[in-house]
Every structure is written in structure tokens, then in C-alpha cells.
PDB file of N, CA and C in Angstrom:
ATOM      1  N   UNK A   1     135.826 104.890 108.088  1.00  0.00           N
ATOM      2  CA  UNK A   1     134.630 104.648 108.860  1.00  0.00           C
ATOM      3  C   UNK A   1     134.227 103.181 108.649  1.00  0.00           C
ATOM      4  N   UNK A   2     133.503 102.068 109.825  1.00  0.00           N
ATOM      5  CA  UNK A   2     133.315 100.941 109.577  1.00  0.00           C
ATOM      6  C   UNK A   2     132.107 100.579 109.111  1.00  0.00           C
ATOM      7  N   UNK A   3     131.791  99.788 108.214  1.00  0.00           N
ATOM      8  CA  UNK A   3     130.833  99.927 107.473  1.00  0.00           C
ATOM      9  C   UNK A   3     129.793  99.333 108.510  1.00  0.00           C
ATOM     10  N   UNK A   4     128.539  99.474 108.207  1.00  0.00           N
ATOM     11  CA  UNK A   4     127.439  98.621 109.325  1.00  0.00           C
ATOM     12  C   UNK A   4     127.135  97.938 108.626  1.00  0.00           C
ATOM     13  N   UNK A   5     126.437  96.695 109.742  1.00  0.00           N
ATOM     14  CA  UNK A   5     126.206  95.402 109.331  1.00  0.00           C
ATOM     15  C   UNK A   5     124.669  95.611 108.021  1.00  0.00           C
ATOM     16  N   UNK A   6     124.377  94.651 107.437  1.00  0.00           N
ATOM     17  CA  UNK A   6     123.136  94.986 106.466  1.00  0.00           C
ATOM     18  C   UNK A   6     122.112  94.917 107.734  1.00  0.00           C
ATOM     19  N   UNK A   7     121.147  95.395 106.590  1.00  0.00           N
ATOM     20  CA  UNK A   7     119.829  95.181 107.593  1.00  0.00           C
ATOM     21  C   UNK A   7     118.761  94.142 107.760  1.00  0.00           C
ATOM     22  N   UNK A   8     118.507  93.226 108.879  1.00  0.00           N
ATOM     23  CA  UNK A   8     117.813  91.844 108.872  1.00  0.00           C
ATOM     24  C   UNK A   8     116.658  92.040 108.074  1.00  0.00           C
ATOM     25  N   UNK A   9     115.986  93.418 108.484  1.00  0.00           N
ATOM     26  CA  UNK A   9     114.706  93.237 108.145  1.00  0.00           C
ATOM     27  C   UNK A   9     114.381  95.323 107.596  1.00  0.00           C
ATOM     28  N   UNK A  10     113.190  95.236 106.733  1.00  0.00           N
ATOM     29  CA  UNK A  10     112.959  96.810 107.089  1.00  0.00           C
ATOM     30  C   UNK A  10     111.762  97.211 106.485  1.00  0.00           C
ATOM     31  N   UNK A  11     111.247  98.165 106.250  1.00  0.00           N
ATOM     32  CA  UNK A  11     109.599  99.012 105.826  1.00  0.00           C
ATOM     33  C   UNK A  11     110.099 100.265 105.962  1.00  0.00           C
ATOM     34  N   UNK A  12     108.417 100.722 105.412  1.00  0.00           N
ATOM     35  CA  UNK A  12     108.805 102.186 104.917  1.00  0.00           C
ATOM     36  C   UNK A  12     107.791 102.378 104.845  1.00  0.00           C
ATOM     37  N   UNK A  13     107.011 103.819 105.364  1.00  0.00           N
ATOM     38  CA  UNK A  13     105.995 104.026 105.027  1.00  0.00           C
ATOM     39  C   UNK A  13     106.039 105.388 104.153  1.00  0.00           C
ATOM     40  N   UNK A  14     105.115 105.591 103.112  1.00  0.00           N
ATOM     41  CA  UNK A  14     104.834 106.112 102.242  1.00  0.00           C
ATOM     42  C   UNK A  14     103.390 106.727 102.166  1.00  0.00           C
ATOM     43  N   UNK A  15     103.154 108.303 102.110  1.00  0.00           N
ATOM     44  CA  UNK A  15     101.787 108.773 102.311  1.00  0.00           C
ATOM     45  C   UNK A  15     101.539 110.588 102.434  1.00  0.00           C
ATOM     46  N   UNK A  16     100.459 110.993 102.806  1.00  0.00           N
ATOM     47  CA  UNK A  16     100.402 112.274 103.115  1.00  0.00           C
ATOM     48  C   UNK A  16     100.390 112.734 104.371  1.00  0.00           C
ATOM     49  N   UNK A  17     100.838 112.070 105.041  1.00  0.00           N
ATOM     50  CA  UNK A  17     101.140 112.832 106.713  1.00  0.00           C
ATOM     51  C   UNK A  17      99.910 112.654 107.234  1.00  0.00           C
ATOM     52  N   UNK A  18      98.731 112.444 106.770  1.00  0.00           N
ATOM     53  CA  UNK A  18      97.396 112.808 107.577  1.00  0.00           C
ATOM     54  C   UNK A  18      96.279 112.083 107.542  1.00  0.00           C
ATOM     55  N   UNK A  19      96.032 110.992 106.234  1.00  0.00           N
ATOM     56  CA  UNK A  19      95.019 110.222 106.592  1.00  0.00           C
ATOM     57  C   UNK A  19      94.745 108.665 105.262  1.00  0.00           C
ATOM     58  N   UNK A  20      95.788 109.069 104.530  1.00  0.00           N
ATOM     59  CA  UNK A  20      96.430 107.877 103.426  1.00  0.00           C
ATOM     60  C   UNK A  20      97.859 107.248 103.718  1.00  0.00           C
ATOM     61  N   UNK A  21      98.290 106.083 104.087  1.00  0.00           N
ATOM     62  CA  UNK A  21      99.510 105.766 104.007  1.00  0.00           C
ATOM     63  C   UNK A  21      99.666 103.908 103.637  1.00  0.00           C
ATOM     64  N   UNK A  22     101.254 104.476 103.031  1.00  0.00           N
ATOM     65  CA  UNK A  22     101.059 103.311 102.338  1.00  0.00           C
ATOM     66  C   UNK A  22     102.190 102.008 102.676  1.00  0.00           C
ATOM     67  N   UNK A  23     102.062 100.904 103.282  1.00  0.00           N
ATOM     68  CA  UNK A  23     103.143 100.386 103.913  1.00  0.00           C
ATOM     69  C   UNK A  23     103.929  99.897 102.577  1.00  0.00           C
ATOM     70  N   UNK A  24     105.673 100.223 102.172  1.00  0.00           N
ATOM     71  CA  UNK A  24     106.068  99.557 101.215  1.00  0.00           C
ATOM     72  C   UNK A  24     107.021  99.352 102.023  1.00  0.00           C
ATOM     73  N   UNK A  25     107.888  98.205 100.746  1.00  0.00           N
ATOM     74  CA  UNK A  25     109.321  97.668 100.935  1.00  0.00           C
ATOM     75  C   UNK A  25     109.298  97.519 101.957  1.00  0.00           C
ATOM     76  N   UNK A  26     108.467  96.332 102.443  1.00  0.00           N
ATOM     77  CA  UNK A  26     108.832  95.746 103.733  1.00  0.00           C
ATOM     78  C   UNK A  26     109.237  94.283 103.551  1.00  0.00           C
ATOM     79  N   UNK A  27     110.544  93.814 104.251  1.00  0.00           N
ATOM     80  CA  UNK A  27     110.940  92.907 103.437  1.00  0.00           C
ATOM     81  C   UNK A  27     112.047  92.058 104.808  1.00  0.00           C
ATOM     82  N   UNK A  28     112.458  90.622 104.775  1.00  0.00           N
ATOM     83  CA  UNK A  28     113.294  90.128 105.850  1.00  0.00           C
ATOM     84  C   UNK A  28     114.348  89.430 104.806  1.00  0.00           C
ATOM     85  N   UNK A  29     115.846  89.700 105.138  1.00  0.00           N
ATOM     86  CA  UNK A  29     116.714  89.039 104.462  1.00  0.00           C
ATOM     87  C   UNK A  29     116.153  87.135 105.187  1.00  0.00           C
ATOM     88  N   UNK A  30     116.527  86.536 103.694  1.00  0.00           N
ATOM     89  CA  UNK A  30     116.197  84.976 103.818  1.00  0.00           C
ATOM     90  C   UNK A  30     116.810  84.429 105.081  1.00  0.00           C
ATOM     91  N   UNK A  31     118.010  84.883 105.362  1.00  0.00           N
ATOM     92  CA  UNK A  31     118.649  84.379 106.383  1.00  0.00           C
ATOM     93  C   UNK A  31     118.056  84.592 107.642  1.00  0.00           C
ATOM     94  N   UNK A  32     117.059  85.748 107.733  1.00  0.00           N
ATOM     95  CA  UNK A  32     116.584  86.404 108.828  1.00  0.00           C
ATOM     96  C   UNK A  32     115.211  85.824 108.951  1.00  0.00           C
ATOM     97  N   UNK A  33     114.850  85.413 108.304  1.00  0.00           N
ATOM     98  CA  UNK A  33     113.397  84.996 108.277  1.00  0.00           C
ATOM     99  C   UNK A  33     112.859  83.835 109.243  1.00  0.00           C
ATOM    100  N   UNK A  34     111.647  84.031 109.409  1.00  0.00           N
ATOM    101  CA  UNK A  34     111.215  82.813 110.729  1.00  0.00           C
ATOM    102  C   UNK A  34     111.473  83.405 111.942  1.00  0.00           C
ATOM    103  N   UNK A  35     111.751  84.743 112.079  1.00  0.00           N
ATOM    104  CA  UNK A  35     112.089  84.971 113.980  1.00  0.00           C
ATOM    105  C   UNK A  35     111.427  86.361 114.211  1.00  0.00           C
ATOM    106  N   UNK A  36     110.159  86.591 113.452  1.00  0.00           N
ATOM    107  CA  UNK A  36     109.526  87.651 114.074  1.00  0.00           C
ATOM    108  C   UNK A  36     110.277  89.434 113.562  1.00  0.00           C
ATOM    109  N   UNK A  37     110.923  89.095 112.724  1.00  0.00           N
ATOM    110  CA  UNK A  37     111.096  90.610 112.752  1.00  0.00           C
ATOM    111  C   UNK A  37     110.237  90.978 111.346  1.00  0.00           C
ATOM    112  N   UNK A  38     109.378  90.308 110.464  1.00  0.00           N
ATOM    113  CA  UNK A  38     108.896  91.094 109.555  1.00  0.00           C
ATOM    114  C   UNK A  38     107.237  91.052 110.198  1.00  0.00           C
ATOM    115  N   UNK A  39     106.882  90.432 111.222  1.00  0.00           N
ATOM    116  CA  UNK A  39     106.057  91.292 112.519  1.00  0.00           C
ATOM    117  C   UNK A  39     106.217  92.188 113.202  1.00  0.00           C
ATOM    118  N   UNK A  40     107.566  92.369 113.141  1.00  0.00           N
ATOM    119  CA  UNK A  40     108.181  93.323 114.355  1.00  0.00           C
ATOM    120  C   UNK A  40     108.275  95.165 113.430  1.00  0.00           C
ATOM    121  N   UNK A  41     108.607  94.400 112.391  1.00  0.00           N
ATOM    122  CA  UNK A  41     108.328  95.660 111.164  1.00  0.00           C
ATOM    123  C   UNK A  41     107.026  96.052 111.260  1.00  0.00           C
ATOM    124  N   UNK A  42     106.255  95.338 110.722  1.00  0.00           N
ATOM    125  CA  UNK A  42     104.809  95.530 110.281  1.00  0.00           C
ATOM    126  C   UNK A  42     104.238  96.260 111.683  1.00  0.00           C
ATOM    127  N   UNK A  43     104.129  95.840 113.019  1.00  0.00           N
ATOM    128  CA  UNK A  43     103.325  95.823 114.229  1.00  0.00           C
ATOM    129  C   UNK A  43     103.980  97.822 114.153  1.00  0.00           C
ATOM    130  N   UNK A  44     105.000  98.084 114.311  1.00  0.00           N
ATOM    131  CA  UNK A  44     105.942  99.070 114.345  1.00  0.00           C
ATOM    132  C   UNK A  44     105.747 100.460 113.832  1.00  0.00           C
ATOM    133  N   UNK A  45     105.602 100.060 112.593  1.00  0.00           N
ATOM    134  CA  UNK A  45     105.165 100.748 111.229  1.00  0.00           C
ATOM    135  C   UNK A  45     103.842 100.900 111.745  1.00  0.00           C
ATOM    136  N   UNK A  46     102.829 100.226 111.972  1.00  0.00           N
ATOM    137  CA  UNK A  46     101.033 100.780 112.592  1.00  0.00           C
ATOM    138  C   UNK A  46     101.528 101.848 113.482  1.00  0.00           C
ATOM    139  N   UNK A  47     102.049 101.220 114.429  1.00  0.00           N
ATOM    140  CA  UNK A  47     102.012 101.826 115.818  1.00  0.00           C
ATOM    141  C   UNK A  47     102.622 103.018 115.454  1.00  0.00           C
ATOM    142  N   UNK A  48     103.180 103.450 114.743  1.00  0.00           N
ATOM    143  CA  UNK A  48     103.727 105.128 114.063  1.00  0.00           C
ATOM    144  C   UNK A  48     102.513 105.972 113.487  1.00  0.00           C
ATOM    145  N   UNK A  49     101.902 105.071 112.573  1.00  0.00           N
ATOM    146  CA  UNK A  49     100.789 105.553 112.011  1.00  0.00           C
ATOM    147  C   UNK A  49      99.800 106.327 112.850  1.00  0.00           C
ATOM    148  N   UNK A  50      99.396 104.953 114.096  1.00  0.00           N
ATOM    149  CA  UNK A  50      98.257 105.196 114.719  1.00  0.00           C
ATOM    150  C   UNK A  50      98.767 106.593 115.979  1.00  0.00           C
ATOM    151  N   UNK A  51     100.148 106.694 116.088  1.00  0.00           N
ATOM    152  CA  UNK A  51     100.425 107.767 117.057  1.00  0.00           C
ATOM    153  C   UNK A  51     100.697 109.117 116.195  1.00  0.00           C
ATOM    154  N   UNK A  52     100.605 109.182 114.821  1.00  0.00           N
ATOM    155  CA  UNK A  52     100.730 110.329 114.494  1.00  0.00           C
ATOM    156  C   UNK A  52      99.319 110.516 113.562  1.00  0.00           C
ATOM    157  N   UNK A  53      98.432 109.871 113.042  1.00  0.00           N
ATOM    158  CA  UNK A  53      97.053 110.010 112.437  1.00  0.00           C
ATOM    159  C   UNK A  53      96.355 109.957 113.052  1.00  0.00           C
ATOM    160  N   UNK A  54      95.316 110.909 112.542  1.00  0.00           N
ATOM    161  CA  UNK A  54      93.968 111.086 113.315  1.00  0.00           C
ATOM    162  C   UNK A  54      93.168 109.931 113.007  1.00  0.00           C
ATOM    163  N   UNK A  55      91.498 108.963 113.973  1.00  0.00           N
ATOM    164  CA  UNK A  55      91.548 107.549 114.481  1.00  0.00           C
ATOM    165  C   UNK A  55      90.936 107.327 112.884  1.00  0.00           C
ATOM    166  N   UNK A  56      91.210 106.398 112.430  1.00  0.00           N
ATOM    167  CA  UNK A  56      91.072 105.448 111.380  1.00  0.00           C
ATOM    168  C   UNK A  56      91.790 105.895 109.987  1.00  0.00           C
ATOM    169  N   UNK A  57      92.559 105.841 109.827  1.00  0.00           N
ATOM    170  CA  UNK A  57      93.540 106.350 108.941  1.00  0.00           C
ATOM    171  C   UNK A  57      93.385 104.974 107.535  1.00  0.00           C
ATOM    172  N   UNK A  58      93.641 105.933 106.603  1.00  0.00           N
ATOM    173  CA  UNK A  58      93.576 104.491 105.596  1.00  0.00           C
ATOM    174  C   UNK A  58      94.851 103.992 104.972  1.00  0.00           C
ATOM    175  N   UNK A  59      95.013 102.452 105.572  1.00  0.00           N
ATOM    176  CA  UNK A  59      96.971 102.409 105.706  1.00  0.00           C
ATOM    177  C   UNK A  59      96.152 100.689 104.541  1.00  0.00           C
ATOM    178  N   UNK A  60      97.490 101.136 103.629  1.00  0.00           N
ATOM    179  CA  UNK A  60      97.254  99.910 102.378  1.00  0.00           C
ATOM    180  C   UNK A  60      98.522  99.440 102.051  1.00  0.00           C
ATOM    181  N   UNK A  61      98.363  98.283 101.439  1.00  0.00           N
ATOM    182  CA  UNK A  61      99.768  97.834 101.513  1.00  0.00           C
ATOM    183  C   UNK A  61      99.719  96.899  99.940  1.00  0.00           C
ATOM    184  N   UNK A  62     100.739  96.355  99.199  1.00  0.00           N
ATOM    185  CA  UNK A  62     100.412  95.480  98.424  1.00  0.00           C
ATOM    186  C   UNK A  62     101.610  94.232  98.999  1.00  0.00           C
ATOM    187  N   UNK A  63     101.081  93.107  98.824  1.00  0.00           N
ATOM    188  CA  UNK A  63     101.657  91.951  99.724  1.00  0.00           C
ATOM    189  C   UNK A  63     102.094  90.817  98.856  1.00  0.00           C
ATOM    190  N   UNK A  64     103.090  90.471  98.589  1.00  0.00           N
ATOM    191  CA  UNK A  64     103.822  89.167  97.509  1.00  0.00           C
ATOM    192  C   UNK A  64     103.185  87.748  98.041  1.00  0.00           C
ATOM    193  N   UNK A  65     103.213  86.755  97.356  1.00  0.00           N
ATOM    194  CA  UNK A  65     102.201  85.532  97.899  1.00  0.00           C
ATOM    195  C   UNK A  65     102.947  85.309  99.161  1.00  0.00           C
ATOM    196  N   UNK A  66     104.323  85.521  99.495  1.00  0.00           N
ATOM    197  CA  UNK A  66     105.186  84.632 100.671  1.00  0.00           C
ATOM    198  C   UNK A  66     105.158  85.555 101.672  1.00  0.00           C
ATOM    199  N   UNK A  67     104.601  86.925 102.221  1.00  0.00           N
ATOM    200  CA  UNK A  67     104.061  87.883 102.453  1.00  0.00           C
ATOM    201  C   UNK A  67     102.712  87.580 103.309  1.00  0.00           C
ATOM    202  N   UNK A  68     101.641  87.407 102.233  1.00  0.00           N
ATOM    203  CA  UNK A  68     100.281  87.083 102.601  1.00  0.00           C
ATOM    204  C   UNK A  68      99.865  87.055 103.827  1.00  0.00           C
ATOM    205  N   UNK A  69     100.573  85.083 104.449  1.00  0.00           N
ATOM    206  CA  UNK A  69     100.027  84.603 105.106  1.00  0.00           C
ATOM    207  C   UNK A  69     100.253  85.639 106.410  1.00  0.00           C
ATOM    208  N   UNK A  70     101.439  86.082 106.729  1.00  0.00           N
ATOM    209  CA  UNK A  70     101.800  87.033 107.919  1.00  0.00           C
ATOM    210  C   UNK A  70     100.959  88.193 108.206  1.00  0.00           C
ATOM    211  N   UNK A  71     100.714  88.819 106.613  1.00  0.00           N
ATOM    212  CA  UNK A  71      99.734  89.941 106.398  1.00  0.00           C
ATOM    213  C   UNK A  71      98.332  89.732 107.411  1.00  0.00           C
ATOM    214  N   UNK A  72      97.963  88.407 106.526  1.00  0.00           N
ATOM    215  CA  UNK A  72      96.818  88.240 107.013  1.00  0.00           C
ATOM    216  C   UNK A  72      96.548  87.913 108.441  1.00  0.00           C
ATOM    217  N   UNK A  73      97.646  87.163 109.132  1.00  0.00           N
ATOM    218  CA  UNK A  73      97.691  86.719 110.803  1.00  0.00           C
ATOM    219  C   UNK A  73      97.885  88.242 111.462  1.00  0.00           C
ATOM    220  N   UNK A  74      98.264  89.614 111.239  1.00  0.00           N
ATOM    221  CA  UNK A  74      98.155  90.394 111.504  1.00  0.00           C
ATOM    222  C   UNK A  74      97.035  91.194 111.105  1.00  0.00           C
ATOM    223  N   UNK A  75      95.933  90.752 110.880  1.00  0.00           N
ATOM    224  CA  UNK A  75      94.711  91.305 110.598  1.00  0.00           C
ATOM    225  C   UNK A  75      94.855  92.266 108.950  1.00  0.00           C
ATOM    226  N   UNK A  76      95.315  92.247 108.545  1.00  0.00           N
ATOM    227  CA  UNK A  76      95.303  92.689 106.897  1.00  0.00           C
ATOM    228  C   UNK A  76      94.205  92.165 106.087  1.00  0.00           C
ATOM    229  N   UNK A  77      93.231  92.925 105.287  1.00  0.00           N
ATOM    230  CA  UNK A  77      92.361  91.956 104.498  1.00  0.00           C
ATOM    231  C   UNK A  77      92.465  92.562 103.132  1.00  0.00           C
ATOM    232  N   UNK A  78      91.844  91.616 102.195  1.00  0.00           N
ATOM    233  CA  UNK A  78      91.741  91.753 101.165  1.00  0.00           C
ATOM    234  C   UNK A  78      91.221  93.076 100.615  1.00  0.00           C
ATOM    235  N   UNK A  79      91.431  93.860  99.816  1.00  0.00           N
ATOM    236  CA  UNK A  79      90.379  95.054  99.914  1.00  0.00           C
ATOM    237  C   UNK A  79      89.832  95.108  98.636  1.00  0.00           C
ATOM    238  N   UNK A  80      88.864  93.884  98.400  1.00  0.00           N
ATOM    239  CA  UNK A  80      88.054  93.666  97.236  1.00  0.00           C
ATOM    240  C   UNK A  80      86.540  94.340  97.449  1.00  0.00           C
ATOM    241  N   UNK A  81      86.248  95.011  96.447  1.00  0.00           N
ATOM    242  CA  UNK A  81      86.290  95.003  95.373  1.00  0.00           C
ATOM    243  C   UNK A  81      87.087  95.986  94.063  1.00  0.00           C
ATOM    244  N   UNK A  82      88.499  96.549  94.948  1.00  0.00           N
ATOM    245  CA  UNK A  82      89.526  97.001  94.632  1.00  0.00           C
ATOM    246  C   UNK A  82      90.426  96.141  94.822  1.00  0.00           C
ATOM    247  N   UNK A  83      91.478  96.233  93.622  1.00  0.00           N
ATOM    248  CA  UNK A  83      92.497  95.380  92.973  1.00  0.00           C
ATOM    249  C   UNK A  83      93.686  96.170  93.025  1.00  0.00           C
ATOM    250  N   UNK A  84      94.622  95.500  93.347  1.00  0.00           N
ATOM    251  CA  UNK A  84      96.282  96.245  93.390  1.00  0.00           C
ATOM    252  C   UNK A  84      96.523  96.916  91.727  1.00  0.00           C
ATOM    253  N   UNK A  85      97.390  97.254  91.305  1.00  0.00           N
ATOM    254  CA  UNK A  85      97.570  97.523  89.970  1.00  0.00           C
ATOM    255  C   UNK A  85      98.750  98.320  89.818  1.00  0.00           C
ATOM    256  N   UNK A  86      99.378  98.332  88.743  1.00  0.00           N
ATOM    257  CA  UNK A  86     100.557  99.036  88.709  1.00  0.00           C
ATOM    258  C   UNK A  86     100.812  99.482  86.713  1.00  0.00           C
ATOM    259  N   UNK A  87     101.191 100.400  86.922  1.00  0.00           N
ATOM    260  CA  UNK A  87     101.848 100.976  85.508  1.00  0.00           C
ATOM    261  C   UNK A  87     103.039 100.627  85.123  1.00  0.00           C
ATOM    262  N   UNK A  88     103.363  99.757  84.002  1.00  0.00           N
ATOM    263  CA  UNK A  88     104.351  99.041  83.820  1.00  0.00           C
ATOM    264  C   UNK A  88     105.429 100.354  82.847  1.00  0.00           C
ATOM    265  N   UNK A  89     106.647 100.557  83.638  1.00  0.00           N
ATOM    266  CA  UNK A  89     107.502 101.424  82.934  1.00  0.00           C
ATOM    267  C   UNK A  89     108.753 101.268  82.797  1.00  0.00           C
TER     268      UNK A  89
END
């Protein structure tokens, strides 16, 4: 069987089917980067959300600094006065 090519770009959403979800591992190989597909992810990934959740769903994401700026040009905000956090294992 021939192997397929890698993948430019990709996401994943993560959640309970119904009104928490969580955008991860969304990510563009370096080579791929600069041409719209980790918009094309992100825009994609909503538009799933918003056609299978009932209206205002709470979709969170945690975002790497090189990340951010895209986050944020797609309307993403900060969600202070909650902080990302993780259990180191």
C-alpha cells in the first residue's frame, strides 16, 4: 500500500459532545506555514462546533506564543481572570 503524503496542517477537537470543547494539537508543518491553512484549521474546527452545539458553546484552546497572533486575528481572547495550567507528569 502507498504511503500518504504527511499532513500540511491539522486540529483536533476534544470535549463532551454538548457544550465544553477543547481546540488541541492544532499545528502547520514549518514548510507549510504562511498560506492560510492553520486558519483554514481553526475557521473549520468552529464551524463543526457551531453545527453540532447548541448556540454558545464554551470552545477553549491553549495557544504557544507563535500561535497567538493568528488566535487572536481570529477573534480568540484572553480568558483572564483564568490561567492555562497543566500537571506536570
Amino acid at each position: 500500500m502507498p504511503q500518504s503524503p504527511d499532513p500540511a496542517a491539522m486540529g483536533r477537537v476534544v470535549g463532551d459532545g454538548t457544550w465544553y470543547f477543547h481546540l488541541a494539537d492544532i499545528a502547520t508543518d514549518p514548510v507549510h506555514q504562511r498560506r492560510g491553512l492553520g486558519r483554514a484549521v481553526l475557521e473549520d474546527l468552529v464551524a463543526r462546533i457551531d453545527a453540532a452545539a447548541p448556540p454558545h458553546p464554551c470552545i477553549a484552546l491553549l495557544a504557544d506564543p507563535p500561535g497567538q497572533p493568528l488566535h487572536r486575528l481570529l477573534g480568540v481572547v484572553d480568558s483572564a481572570p483564568s490561567q492555562g495550567m497543566r500537571l506536570p507528569h
